[in-house]
Every structure is written in structure tokens, then in C-alpha cells.
C-alpha atoms as a PDB file:
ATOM      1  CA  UNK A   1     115.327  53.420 -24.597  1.00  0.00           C
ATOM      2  CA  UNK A   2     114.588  55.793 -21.804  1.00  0.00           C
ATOM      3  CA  UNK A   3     110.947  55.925 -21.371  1.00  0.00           C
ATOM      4  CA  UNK A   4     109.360  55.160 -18.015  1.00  0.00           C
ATOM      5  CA  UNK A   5     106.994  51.970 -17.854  1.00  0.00           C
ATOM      6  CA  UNK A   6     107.504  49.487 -20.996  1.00  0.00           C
ATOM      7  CA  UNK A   7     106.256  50.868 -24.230  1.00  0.00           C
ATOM      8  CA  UNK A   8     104.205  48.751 -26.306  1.00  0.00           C
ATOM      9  CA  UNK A   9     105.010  48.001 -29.719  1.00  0.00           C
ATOM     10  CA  UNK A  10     103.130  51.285 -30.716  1.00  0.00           C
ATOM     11  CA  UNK A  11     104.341  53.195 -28.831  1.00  0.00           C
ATOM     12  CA  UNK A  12     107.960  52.321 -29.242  1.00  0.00           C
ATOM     13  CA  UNK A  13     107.966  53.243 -32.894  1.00  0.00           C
ATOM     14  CA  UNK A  14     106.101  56.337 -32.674  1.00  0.00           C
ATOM     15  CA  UNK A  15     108.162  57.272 -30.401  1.00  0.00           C
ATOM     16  CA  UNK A  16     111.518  56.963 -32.721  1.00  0.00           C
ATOM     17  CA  UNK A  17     109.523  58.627 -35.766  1.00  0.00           C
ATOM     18  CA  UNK A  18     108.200  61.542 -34.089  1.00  0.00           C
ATOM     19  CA  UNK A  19     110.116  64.383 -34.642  1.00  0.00           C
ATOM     20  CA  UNK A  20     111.211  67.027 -32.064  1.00  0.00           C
ATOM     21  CA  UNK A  21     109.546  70.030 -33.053  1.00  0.00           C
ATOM     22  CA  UNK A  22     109.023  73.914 -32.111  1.00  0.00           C
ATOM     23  CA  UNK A  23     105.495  75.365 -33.730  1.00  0.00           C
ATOM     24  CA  UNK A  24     102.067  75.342 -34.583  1.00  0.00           C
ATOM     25  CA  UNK A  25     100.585  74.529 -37.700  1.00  0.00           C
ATOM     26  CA  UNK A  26     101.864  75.590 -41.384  1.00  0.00           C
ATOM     27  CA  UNK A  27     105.374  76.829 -39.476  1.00  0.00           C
ATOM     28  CA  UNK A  28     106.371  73.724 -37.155  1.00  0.00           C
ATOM     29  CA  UNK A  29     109.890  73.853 -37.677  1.00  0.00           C
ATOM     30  CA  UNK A  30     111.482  70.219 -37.528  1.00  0.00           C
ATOM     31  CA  UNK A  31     114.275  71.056 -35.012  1.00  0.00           C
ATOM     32  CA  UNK A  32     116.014  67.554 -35.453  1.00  0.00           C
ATOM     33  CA  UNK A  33     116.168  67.132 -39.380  1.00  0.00           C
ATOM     34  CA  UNK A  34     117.568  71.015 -39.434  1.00  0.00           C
ATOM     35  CA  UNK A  35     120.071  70.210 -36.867  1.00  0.00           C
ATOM     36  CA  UNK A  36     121.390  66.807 -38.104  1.00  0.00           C
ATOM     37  CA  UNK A  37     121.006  67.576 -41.489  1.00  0.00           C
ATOM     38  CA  UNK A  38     123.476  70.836 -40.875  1.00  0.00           C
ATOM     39  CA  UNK A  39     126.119  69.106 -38.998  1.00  0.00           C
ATOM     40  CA  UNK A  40     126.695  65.845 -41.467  1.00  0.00           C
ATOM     41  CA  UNK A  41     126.179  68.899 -44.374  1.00  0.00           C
ATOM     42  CA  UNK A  42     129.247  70.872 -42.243  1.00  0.00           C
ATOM     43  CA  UNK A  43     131.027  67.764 -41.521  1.00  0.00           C
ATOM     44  CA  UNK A  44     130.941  66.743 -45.646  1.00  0.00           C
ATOM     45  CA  UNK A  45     132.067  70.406 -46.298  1.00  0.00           C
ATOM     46  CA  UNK A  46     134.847  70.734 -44.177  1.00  0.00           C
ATOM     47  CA  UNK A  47     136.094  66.863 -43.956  1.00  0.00           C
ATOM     48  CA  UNK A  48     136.386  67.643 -47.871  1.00  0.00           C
ATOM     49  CA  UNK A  49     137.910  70.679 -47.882  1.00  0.00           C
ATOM     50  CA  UNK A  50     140.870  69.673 -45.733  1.00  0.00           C
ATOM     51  CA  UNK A  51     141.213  66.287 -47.676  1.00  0.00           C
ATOM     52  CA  UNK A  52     141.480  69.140 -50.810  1.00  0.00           C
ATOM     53  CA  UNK A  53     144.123  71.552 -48.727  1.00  0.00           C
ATOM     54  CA  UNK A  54     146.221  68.316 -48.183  1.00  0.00           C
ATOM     55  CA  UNK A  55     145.661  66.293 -51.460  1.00  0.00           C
ATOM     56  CA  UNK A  56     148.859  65.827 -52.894  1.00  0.00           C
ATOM     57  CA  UNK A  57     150.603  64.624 -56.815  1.00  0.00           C
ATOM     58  CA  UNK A  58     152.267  61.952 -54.939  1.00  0.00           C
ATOM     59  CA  UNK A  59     151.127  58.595 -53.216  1.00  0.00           C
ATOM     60  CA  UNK A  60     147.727  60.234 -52.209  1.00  0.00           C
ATOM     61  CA  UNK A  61     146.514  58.738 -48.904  1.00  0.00           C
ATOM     62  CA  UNK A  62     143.434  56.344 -48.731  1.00  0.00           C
ATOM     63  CA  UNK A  63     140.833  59.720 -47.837  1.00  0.00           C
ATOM     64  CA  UNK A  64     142.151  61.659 -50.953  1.00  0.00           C
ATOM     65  CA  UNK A  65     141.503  58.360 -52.879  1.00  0.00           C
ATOM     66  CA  UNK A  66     138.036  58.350 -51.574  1.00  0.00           C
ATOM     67  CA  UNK A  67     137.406  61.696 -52.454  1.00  0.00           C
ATOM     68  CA  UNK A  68     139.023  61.388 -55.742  1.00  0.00           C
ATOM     69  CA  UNK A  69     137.181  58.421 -56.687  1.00  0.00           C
ATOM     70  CA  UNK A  70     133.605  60.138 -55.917  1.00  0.00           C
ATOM     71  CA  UNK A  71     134.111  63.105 -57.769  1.00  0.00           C
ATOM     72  CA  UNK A  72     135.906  61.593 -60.698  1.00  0.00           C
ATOM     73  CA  UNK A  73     132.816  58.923 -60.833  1.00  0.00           C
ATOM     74  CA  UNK A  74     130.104  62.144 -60.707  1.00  0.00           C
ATOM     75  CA  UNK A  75     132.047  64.325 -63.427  1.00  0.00           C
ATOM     76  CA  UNK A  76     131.576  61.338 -65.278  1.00  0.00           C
ATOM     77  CA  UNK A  77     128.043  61.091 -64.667  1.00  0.00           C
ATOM     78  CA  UNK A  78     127.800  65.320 -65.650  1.00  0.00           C
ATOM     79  CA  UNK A  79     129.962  64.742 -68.661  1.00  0.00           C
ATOM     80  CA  UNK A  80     127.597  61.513 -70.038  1.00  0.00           C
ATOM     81  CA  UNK A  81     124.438  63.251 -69.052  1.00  0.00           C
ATOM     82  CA  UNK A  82     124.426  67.297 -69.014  1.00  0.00           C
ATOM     83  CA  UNK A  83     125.363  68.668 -72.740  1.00  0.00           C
ATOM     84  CA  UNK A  84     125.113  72.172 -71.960  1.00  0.00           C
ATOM     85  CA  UNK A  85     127.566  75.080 -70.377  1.00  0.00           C
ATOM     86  CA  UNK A  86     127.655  75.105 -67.140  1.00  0.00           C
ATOM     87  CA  UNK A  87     130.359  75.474 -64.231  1.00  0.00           C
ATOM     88  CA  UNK A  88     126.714  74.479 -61.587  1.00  0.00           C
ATOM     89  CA  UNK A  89     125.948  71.294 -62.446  1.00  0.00           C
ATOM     90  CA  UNK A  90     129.096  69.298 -61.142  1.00  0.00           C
ATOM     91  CA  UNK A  91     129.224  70.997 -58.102  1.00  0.00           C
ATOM     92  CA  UNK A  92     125.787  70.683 -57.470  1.00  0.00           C
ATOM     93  CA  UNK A  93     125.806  66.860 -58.226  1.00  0.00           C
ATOM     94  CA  UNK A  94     128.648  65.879 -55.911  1.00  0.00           C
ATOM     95  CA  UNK A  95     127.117  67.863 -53.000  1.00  0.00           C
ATOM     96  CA  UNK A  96     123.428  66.327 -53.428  1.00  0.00           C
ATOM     97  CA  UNK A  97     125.763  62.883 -54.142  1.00  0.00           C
ATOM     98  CA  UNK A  98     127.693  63.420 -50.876  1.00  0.00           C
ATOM     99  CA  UNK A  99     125.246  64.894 -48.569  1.00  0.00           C
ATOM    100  CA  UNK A 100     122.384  62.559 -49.383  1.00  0.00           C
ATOM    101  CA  UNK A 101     124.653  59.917 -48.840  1.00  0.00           C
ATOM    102  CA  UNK A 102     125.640  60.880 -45.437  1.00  0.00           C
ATOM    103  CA  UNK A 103     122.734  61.681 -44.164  1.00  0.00           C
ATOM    104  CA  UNK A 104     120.805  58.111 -45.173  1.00  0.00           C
ATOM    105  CA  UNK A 105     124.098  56.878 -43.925  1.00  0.00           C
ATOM    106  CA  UNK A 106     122.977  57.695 -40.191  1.00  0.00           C
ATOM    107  CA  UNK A 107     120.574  55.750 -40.293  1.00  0.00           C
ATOM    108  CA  UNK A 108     123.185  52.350 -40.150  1.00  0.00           C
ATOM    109  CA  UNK A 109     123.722  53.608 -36.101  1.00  0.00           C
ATOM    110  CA  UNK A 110     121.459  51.620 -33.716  1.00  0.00           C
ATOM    111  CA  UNK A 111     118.213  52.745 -33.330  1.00  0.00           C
ATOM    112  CA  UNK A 112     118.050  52.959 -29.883  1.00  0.00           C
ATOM    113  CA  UNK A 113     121.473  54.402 -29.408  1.00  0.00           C
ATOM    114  CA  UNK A 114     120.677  58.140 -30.329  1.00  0.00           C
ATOM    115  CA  UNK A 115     117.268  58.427 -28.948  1.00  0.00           C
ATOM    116  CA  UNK A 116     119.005  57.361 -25.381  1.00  0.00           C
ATOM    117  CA  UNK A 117     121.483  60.114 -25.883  1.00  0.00           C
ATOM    118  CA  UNK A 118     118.721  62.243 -26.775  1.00  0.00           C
ATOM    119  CA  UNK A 119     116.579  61.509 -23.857  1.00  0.00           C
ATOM    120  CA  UNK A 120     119.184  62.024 -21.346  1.00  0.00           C
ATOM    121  CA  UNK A 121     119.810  65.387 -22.194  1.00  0.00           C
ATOM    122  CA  UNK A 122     116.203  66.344 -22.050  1.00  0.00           C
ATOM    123  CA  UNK A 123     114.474  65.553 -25.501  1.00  0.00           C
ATOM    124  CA  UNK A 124     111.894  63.333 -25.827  1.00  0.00           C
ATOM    125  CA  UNK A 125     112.010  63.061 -29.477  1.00  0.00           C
ATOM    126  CA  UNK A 126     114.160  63.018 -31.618  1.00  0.00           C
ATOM    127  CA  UNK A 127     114.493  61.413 -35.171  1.00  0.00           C
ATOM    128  CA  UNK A 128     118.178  61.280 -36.381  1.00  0.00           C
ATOM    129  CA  UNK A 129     117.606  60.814 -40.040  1.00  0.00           C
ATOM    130  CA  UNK A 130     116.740  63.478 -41.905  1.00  0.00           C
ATOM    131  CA  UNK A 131     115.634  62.175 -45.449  1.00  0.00           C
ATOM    132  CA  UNK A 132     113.161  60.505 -43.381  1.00  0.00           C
ATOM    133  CA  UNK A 133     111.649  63.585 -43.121  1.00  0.00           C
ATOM    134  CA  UNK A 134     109.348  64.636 -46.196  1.00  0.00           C
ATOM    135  CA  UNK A 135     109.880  68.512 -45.538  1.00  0.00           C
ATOM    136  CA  UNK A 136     113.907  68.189 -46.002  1.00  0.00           C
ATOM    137  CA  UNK A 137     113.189  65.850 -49.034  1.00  0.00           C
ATOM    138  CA  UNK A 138     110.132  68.143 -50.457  1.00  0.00           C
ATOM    139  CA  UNK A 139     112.827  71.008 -49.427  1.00  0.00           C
ATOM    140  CA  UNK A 140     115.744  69.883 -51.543  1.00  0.00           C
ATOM    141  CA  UNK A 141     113.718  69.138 -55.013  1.00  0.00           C
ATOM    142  CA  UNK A 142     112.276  71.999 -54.416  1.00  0.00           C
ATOM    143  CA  UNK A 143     115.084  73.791 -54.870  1.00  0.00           C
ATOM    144  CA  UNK A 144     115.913  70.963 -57.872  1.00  0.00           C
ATOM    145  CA  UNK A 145     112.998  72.744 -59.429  1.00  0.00           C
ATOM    146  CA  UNK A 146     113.408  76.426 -59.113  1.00  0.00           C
ATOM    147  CA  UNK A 147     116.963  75.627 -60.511  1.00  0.00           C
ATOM    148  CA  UNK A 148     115.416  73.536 -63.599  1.00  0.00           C
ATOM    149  CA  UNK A 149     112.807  76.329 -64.560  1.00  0.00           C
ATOM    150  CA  UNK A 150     115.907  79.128 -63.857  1.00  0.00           C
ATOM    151  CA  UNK A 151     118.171  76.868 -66.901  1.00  0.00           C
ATOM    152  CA  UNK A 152     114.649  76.787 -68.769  1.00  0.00           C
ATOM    153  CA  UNK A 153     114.871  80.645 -69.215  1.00  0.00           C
ATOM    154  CA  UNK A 154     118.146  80.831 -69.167  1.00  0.00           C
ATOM    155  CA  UNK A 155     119.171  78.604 -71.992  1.00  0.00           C
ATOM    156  CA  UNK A 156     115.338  79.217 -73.968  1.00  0.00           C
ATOM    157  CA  UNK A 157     114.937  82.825 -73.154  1.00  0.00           C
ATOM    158  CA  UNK A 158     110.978  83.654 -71.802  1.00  0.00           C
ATOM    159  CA  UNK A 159     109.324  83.359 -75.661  1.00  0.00           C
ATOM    160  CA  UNK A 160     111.130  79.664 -76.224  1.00  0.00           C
ATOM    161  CA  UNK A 161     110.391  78.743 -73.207  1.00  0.00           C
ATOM    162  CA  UNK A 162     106.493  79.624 -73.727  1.00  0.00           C
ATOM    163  CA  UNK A 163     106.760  78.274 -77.771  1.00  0.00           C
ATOM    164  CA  UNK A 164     107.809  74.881 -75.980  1.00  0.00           C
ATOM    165  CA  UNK A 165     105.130  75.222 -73.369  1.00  0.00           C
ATOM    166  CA  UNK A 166     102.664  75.804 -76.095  1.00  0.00           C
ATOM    167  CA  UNK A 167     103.638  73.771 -79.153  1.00  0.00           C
ATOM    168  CA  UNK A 168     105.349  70.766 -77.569  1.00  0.00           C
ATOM    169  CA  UNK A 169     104.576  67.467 -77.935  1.00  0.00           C
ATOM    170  CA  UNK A 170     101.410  68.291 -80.646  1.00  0.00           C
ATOM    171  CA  UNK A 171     101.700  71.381 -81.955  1.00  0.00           C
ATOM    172  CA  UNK A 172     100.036  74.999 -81.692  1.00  0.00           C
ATOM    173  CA  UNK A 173      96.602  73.650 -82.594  1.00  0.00           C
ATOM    174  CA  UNK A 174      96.332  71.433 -79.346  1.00  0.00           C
ATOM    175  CA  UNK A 175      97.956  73.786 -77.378  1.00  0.00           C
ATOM    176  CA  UNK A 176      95.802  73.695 -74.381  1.00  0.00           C
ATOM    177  CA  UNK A 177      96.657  69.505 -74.326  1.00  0.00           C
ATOM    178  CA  UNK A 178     100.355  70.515 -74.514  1.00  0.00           C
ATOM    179  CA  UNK A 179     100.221  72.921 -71.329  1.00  0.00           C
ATOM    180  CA  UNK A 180      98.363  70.227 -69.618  1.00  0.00           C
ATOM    181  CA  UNK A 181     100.821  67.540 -70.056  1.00  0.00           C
ATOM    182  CA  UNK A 182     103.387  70.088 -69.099  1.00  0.00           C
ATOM    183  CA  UNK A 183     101.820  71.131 -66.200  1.00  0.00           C
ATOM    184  CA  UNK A 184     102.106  67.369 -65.473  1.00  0.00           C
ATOM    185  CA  UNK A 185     105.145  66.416 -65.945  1.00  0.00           C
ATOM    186  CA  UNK A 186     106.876  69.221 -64.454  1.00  0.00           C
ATOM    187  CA  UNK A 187     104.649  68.944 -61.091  1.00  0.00           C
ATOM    188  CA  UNK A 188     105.529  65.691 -60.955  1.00  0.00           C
ATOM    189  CA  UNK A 189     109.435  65.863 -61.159  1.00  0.00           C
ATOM    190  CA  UNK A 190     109.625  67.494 -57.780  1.00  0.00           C
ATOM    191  CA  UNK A 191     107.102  65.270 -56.603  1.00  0.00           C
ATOM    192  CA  UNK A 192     108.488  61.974 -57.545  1.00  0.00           C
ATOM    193  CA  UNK A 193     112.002  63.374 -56.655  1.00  0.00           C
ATOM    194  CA  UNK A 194     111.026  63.744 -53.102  1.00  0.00           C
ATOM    195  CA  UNK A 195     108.685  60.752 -52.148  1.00  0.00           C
ATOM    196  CA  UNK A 196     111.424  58.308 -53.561  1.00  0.00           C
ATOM    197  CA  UNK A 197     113.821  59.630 -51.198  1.00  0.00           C
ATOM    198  CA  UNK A 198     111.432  59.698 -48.166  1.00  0.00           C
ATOM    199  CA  UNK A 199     109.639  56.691 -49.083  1.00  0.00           C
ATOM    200  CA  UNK A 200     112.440  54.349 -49.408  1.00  0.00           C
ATOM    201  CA  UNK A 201     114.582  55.405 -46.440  1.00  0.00           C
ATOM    202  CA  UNK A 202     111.202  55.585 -44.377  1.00  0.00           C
ATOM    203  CA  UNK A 203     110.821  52.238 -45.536  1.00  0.00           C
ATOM    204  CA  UNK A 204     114.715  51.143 -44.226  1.00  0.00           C
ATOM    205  CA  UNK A 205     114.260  52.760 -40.938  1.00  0.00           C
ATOM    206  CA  UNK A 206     110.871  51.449 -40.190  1.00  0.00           C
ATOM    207  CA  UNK A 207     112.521  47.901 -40.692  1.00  0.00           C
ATOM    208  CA  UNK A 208     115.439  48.753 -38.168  1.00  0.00           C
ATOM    209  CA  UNK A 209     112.961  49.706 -35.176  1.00  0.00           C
ATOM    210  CA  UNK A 210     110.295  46.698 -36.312  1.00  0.00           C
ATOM    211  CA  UNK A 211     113.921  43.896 -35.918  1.00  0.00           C
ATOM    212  CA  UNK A 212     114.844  46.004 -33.253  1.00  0.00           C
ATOM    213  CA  UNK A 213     111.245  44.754 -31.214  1.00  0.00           C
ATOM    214  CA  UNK A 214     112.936  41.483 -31.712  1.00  0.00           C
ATOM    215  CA  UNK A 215     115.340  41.881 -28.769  1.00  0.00           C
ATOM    216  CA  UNK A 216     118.172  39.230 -27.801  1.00  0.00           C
ATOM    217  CA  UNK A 217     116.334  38.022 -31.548  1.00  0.00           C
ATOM    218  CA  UNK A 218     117.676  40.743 -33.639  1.00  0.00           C
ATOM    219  CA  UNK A 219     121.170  40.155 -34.714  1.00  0.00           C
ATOM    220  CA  UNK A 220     120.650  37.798 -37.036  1.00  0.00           C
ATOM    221  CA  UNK A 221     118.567  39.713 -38.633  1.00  0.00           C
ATOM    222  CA  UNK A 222     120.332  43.412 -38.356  1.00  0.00           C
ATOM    223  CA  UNK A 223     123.202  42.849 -39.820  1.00  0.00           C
ATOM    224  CA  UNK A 224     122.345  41.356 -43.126  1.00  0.00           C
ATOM    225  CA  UNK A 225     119.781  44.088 -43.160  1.00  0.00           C
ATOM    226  CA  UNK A 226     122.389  46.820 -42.555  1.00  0.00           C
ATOM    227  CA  UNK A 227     125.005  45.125 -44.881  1.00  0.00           C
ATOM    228  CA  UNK A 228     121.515  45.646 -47.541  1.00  0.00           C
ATOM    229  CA  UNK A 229     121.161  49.009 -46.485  1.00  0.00           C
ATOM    230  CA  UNK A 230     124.148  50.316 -47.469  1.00  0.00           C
ATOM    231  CA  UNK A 231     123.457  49.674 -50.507  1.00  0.00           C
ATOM    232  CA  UNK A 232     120.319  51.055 -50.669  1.00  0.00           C
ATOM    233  CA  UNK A 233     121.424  54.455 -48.933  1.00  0.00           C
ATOM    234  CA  UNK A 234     123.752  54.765 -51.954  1.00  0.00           C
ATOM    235  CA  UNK A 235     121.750  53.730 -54.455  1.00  0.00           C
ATOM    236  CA  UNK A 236     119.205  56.635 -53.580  1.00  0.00           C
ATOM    237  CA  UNK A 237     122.050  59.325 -53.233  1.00  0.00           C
ATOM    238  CA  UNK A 238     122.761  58.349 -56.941  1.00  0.00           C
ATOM    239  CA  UNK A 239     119.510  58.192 -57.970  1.00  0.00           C
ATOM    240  CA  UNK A 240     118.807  61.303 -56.666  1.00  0.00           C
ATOM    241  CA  UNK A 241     121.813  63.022 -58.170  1.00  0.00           C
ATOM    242  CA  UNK A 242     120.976  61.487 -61.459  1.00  0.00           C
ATOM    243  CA  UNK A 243     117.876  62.947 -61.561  1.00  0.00           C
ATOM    244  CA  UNK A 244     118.857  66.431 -60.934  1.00  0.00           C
ATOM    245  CA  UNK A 245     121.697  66.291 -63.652  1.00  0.00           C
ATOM    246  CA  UNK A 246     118.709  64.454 -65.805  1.00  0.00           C
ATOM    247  CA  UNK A 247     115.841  67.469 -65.049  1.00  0.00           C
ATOM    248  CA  UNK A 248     118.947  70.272 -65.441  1.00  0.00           C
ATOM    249  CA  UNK A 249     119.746  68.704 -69.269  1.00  0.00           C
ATOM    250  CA  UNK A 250     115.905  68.558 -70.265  1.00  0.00           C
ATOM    251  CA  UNK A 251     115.578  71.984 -68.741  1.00  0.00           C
ATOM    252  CA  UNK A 252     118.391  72.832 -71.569  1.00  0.00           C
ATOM    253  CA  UNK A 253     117.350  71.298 -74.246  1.00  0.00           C
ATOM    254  CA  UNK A 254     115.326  72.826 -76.748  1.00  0.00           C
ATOM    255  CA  UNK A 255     112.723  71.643 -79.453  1.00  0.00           C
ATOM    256  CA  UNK A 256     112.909  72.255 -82.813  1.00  0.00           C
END
């Protein structure tokens, strides 16, 4: 880690989970969450892309199995899960699948490694992984949501969606009860969405840099930790992805 003088403890992990921004205020723009979060996005898009342009009907090679196996496994998901029409949700699922996944996946590389590269070429901070970042994860169920209310009107039409508003779970008579707990649960799906994201690969990386304090102490430690973590980082790209498909099927579903 290239800081001058010895960092304490403190200091050390503040210093890998501040980000680098640009900005004051309401508009700080995260410069390291857009830029890593980009590239692994670009590298998913095209690595898959040219596995696609070269997949072939014979003996498919081990990257085309891969790729194969993913999306097969999250049509499957779509198929079990989503009962409406669309040709978005699929799509949408493998790319929240595959990107989430790659971009908890950087945190696995040493935590000192990148913020040495990153110091050498001028930056004090820098924090590689983005879904440790609550704007990217606030960011993406965002979008989750808009989506969800768009299939709400889409599938409902304005006056179902406002009937369900208003009569569902008790009724027209309690209808100011039913827009409550509607208000409620729908501010909470982006909510929740986001914080279990952040939270639990906040968690993960705060555990790397606290082991990595450990020095000559740390192996033995690390790497059943990382061998954990890869679990983990998939488990909340699927969890993640299975929520979206989950909130797109309510948001088609209509009550009687």
C-alpha cells in the first residue's frame, strides 16, 4: 500500500473504502464505481458476444459451455417464475445475473493489489468494487422499479392499476389502509433490493482488508474466506436476479 508513514488500522481501511470522487454535494459523481463498473459491464458484453459469433452445433468449447450453461439455468428461472409475455425479462435477467456477478467477483483480487496500481498512477483512492457502492446498487433497483411500475400499466392499463391500488388486500371501504400498505411494500422493494446487495458485499470486503491487517498472519485465513466468497458473490447475483424476475411477475399479475 503506497501511503507515506505507516497507516494505522483506521486509517488503512478508510483508505480502501473511500471512493475517488469528482463533486460537491447532491452531484459527487463516484468516478471509480462508474469506471469499473463499465469496463467488467463491456468486458461481459463483448466476451459474450464473441463466445455467441463462434458458438458452434458441434463439440462446443469449454467458454460456449459456460455461457450455455448460465443462460439455459436463467431461462429456466424466467420460464418457472415470469407467466406473462415478454421478450425483456430473459434478457434482462442474464445481464443483472452476469454483471452482478462480475462485478462482486472483483472483489476475490487482493486488496492491496489495485489500490497500489492505483496510487502509482496518481489516485489516492480508489475502491474497485462497485456493488460496494450504495449509489450503483440504489442505481440499478432503481431502474428494477421504474421497469416494475412500466409492466404495472402496461399489463393493468392506468384504471386496474388504480382499482388494485385502491381495493387490494381489503376492499374499497378501507381503501386508504390499502394505499398505505402499497405505498409500503412497493417503497420497500427497491429498498431492500439495494441494501442486500451493498450490505452483504460491504460486509465481504470489509473482512478482506480487516485479515488483510493480519500480515505474514493472513493466509490461513484468506483463502478459506475467498473459497466462501465465491459463493456468496453468486449467491447475491442470483438473488438479485430472482428478485427482479419476482417484482416483474407481481407487477403482471392482476387481482380479481
Amino acid at each position: 500500500m503506497a501511503i507515506e508513514g505507516a497507516p494505522t488500522s483506521s486509517e488503512y481501511i478508510s483508505h480502501h473504502l473511500t471512493n475517488w470522487t469528482v463533486g460537491h454535494g447532491f452531484w459527487t459523481w463516484h468516478i471509480d464505481t462508474l469506471l469499473v463498473s463499465g469496463a467488467v459491464g463491456l468486458f461481459a458484453f463483448i466476451g459474450m458476444a464473441l463466445i455467441a459469433r463462434q458458438a458452434t452445433a458441434g463439440v462446443p468449447p469449454a467458454w460456449q459451455n459456460l455461457v450455455e450453461m448460465v443462460t439455459g439455468f436463467v431461462d429456466q428461472q424466467v420460464r418457472d417464475t415470469f407467466h406473462g409475455e415478454s421478450k425483456l425479462i430473459t434478457p434482462l435477467a442474464i445481464t443483472i445475473f452476469v454483471w452482478v456477478f462480475l462485478m462482486n467477483a472483483v472483489d476475490l483480487v487482493p486488496v492491496d493489489f489495485l489500490p497500489q496500481v492505483s496510487t502509482r498512477i496518481g489516485v489516492e483512492h480508489f475502491k474497485f468494487v462497485p456493488t460496494t457502492d450504495p449509489n450503483l446498487t440504489f442505481g440499478m433497483s432503481l431502474t428494477v422499479f421504474v421497469l416494475m411500475m412500466s409492466y404495472n400499466l402496461r399489463y393493468k392499463g392506468v384504471g386496474g392499476w388504480l382499482h388494485e391500488v385502491f381495493t387490494v388486500p381489503f376492499g374499497p371501504w378501507l381503501f386508504p389502509l390499502n394505499v398505505l400498505f402499497r405505498l409500503i411494500e412497493d417503497i420497500a422493494k427497491p429498498i431492500s433490493l439495494a441494501l442486500r446487495l451493498f450490505g452483504n458485499m460491504y460486509a465481504g470486503e470489509m473482512v478482506f482488508i480487516l485479515i488483510s491487517l493480519l500480515g505474514v498472519f493472513q493466509l490461513p485465513l484468506a483463502l478459506p474466506w475467498a473459497l466462501f466468497h465465491i459463493l456468496i458473490i453468486t449467491l447475491q447475483a442470483f438473488v438479485f436476479m430472482m428478485l427482479t424476475i419476482v417484482y416483474m411477475a407481481m407487477a403482471t399479475e392482476t387481482h380479481g
